[in-house]
N, C-alpha and C. Protein backbone atom coordinates (compact mmCIF):
# COMPACT_ATOMS: atom_id res chain seq x y z
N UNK A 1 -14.25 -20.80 -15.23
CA UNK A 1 -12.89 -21.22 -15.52
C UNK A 1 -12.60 -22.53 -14.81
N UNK A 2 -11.84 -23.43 -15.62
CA UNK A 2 -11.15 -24.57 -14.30
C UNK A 2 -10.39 -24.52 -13.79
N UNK A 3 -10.27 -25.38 -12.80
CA UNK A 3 -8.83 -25.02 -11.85
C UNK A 3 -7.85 -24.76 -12.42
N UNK A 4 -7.63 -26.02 -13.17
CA UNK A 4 -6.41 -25.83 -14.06
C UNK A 4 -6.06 -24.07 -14.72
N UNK A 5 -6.57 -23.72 -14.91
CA UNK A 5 -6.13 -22.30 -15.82
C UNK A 5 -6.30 -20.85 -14.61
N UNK A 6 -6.71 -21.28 -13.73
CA UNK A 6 -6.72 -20.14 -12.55
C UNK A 6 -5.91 -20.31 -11.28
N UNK A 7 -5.44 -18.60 -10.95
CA UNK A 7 -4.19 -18.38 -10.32
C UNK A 7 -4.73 -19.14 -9.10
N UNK A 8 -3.72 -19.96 -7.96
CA UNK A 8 -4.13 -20.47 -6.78
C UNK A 8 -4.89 -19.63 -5.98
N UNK A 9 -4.07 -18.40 -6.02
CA UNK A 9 -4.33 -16.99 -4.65
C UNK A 9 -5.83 -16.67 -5.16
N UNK A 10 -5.85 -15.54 -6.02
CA UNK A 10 -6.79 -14.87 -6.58
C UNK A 10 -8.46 -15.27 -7.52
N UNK A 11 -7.82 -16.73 -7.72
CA UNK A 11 -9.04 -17.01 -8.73
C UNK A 11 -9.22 -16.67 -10.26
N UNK A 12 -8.04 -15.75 -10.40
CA UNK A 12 -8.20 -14.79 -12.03
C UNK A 12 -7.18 -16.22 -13.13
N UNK A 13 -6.95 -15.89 -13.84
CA UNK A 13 -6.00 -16.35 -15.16
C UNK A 13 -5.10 -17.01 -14.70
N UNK A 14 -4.28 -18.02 -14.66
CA UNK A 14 -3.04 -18.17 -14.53
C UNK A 14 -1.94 -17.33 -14.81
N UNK A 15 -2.06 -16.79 -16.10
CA UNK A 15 -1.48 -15.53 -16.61
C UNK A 15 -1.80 -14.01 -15.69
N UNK A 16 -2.64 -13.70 -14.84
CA UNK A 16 -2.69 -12.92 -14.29
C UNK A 16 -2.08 -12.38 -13.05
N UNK A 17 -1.23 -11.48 -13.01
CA UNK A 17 0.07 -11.01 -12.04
C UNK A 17 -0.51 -10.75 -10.35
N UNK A 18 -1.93 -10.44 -10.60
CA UNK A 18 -2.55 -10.08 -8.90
C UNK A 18 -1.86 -11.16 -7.90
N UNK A 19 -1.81 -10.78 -6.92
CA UNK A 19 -1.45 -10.96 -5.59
C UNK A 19 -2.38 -10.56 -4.58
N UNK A 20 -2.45 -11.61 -4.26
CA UNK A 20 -3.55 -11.50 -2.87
C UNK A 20 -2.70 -10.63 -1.34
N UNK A 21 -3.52 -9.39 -0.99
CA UNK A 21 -2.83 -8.76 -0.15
C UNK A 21 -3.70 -8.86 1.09
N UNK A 22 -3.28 -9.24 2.17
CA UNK A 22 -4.53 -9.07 3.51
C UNK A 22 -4.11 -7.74 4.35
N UNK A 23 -4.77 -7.10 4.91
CA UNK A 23 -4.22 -6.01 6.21
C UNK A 23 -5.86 -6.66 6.77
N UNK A 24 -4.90 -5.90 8.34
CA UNK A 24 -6.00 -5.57 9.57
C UNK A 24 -6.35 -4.63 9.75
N UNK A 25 -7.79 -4.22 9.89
CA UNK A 25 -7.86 -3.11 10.46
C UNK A 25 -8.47 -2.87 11.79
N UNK A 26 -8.22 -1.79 13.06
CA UNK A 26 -8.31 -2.13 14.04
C UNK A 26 -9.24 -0.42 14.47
N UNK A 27 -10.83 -0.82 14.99
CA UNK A 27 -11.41 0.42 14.80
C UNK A 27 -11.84 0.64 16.56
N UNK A 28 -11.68 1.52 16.90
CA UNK A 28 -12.81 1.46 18.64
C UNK A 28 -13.53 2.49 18.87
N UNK A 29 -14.45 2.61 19.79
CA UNK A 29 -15.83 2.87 19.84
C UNK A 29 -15.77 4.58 19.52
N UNK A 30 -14.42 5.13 18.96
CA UNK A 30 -14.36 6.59 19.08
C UNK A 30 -14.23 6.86 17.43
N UNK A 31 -13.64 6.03 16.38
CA UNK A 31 -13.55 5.23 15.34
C UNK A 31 -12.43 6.03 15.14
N UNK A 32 -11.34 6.11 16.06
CA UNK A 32 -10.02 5.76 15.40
C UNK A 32 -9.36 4.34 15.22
N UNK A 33 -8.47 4.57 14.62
CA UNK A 33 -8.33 3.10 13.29
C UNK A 33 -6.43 3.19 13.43
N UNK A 34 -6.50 1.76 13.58
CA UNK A 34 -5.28 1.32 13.09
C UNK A 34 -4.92 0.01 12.26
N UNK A 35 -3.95 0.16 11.59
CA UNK A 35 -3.97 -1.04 10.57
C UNK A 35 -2.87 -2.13 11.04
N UNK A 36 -2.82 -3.22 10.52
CA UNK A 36 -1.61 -4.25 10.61
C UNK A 36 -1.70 -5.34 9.76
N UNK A 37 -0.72 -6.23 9.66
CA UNK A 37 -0.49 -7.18 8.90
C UNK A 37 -0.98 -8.61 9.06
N UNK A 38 -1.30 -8.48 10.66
CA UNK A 38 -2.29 -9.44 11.28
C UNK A 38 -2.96 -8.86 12.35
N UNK A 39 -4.10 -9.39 12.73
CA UNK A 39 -5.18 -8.90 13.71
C UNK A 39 -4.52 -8.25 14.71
N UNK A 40 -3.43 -9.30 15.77
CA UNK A 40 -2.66 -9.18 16.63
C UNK A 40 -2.34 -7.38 16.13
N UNK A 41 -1.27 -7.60 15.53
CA UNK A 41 -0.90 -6.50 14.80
C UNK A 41 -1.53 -5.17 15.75
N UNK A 42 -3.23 -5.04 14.39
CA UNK A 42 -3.43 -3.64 14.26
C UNK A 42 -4.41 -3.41 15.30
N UNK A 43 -4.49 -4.36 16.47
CA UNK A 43 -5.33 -4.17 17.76
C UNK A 43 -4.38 -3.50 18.45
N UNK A 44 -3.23 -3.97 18.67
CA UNK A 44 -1.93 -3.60 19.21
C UNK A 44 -1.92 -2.30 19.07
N UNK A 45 -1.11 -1.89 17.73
CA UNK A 45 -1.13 -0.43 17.55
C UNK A 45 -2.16 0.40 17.72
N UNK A 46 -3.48 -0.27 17.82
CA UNK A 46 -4.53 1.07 18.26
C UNK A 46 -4.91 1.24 19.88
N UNK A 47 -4.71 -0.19 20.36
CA UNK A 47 -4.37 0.28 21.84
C UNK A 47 -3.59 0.84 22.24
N UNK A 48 -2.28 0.76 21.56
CA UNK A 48 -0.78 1.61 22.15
C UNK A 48 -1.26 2.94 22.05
N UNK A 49 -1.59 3.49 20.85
CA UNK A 49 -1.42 4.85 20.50
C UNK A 49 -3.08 5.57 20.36
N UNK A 50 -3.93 4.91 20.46
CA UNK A 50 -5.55 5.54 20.46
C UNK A 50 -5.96 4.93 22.06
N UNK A 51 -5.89 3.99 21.96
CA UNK A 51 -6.62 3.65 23.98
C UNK A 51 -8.05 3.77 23.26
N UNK A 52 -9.02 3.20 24.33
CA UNK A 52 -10.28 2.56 23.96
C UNK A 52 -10.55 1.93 24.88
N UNK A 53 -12.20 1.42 24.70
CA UNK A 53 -12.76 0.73 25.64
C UNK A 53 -12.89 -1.18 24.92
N UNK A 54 -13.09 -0.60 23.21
CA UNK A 54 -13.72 -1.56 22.44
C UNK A 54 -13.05 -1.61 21.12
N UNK A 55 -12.88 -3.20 20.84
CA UNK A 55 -11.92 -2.61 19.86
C UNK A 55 -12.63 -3.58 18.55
N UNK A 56 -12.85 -3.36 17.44
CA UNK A 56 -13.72 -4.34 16.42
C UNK A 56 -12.41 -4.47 15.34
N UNK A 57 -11.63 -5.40 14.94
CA UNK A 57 -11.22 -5.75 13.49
C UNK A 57 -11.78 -6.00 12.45
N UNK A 58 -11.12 -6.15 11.35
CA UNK A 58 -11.86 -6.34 9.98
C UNK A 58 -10.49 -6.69 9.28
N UNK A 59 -10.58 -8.15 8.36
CA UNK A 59 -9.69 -8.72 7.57
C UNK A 59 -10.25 -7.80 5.92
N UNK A 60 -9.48 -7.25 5.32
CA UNK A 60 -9.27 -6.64 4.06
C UNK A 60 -8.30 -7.66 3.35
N UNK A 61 -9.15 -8.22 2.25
CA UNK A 61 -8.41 -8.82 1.29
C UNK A 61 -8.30 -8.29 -0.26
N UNK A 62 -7.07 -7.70 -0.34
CA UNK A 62 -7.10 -7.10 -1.88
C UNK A 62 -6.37 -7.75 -2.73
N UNK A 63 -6.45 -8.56 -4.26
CA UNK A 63 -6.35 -8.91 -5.07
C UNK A 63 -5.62 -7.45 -6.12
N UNK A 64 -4.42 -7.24 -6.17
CA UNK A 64 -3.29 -6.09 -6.73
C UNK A 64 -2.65 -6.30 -7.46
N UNK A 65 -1.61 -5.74 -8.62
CA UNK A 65 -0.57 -6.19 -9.13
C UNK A 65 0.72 -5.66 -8.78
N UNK A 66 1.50 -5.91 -8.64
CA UNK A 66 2.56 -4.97 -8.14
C UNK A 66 2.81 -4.22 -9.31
N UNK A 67 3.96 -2.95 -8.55
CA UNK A 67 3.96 -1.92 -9.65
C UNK A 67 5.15 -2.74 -11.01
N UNK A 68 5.06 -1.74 -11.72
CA UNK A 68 5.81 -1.95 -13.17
C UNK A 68 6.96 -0.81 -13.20
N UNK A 69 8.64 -1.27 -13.28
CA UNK A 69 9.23 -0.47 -13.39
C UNK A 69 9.45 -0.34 -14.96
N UNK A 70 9.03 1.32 -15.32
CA UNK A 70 8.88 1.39 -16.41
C UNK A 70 10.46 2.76 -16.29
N UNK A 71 11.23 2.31 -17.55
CA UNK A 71 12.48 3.50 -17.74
C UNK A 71 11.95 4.18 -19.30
N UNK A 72 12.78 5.31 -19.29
CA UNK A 72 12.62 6.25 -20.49
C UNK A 72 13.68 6.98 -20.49
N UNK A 73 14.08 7.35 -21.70
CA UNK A 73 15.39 7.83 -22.12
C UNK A 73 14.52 9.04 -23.16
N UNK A 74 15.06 10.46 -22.53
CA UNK A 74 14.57 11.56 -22.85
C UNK A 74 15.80 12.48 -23.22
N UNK A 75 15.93 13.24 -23.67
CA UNK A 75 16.95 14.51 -24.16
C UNK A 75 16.02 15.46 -24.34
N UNK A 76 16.58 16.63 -23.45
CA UNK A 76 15.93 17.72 -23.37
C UNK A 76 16.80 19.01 -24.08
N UNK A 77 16.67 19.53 -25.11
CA UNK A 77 16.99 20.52 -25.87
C UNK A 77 18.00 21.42 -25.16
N UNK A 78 18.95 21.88 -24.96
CA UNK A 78 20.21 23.35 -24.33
C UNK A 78 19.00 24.22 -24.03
N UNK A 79 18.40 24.54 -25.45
CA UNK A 79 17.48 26.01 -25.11
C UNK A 79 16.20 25.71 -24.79
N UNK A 80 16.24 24.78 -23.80
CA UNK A 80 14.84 24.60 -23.12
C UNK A 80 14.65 25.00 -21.75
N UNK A 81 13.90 25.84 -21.01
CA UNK A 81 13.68 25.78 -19.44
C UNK A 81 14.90 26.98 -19.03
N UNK A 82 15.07 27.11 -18.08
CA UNK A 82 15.27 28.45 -17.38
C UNK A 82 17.18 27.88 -16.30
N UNK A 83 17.35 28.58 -16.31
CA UNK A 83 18.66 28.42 -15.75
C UNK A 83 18.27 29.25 -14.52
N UNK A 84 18.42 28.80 -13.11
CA UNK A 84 18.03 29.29 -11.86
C UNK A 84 19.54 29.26 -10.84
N UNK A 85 20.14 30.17 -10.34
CA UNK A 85 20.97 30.37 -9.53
C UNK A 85 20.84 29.98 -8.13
N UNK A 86 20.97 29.02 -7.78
CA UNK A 86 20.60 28.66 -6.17
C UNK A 86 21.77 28.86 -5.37
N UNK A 87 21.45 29.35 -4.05
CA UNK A 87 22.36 30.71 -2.50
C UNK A 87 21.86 29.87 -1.60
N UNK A 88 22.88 29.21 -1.31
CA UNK A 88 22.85 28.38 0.31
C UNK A 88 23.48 29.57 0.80
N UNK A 89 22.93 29.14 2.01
CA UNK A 89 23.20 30.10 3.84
C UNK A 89 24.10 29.03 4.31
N UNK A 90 25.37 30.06 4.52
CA UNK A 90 26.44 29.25 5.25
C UNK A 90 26.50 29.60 6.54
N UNK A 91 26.71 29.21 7.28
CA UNK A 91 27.22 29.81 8.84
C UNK A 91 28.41 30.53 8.93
């Protein structure tokens, strides 16, 4: 493809919706794991809350689309499905 016709981020189509997503991930020598948004980040949270001697990161780059809000307009029949009586506990 040439430049011209491919997305800056991703490399795909111009027309193509992906988004380049990065996380951190933050692993130590016991291999509990914490994640973040930058290195800083998910070293942080795995020292706070795992403790360690050693701590290794890893940049994850995912190429995604965001979701699609999709609506639907349904009518469901009177004589369909079950009529259920629900009993709250009052004090």
């Amino acid at each position: 493809m040439s430049q011209a016709t491919e997305n800056d981020t991703t490399g795909a189509p111009a027309s193509d919706p992906r988004t380049l997503v990065e996380v951190w991930i933050a692993m130590n020598e016991d291999a509990s794991y914490q994640v973040g948004t930058d290195q800083e980040e998910a070293a942080t949270r795995l020292t706070e809350t795992q403790g360690g001697f050693q701590c290794r990161t890893c940049r994850l780059t995912v190429a995604m689309t965001p979701p699609v809000a999709v609506e639907a307009a349904v009518t469901i029949p009177d004589d369909v499905g079950h009529v259920v009586d629900i009993n709250t506990a009052t004090d």
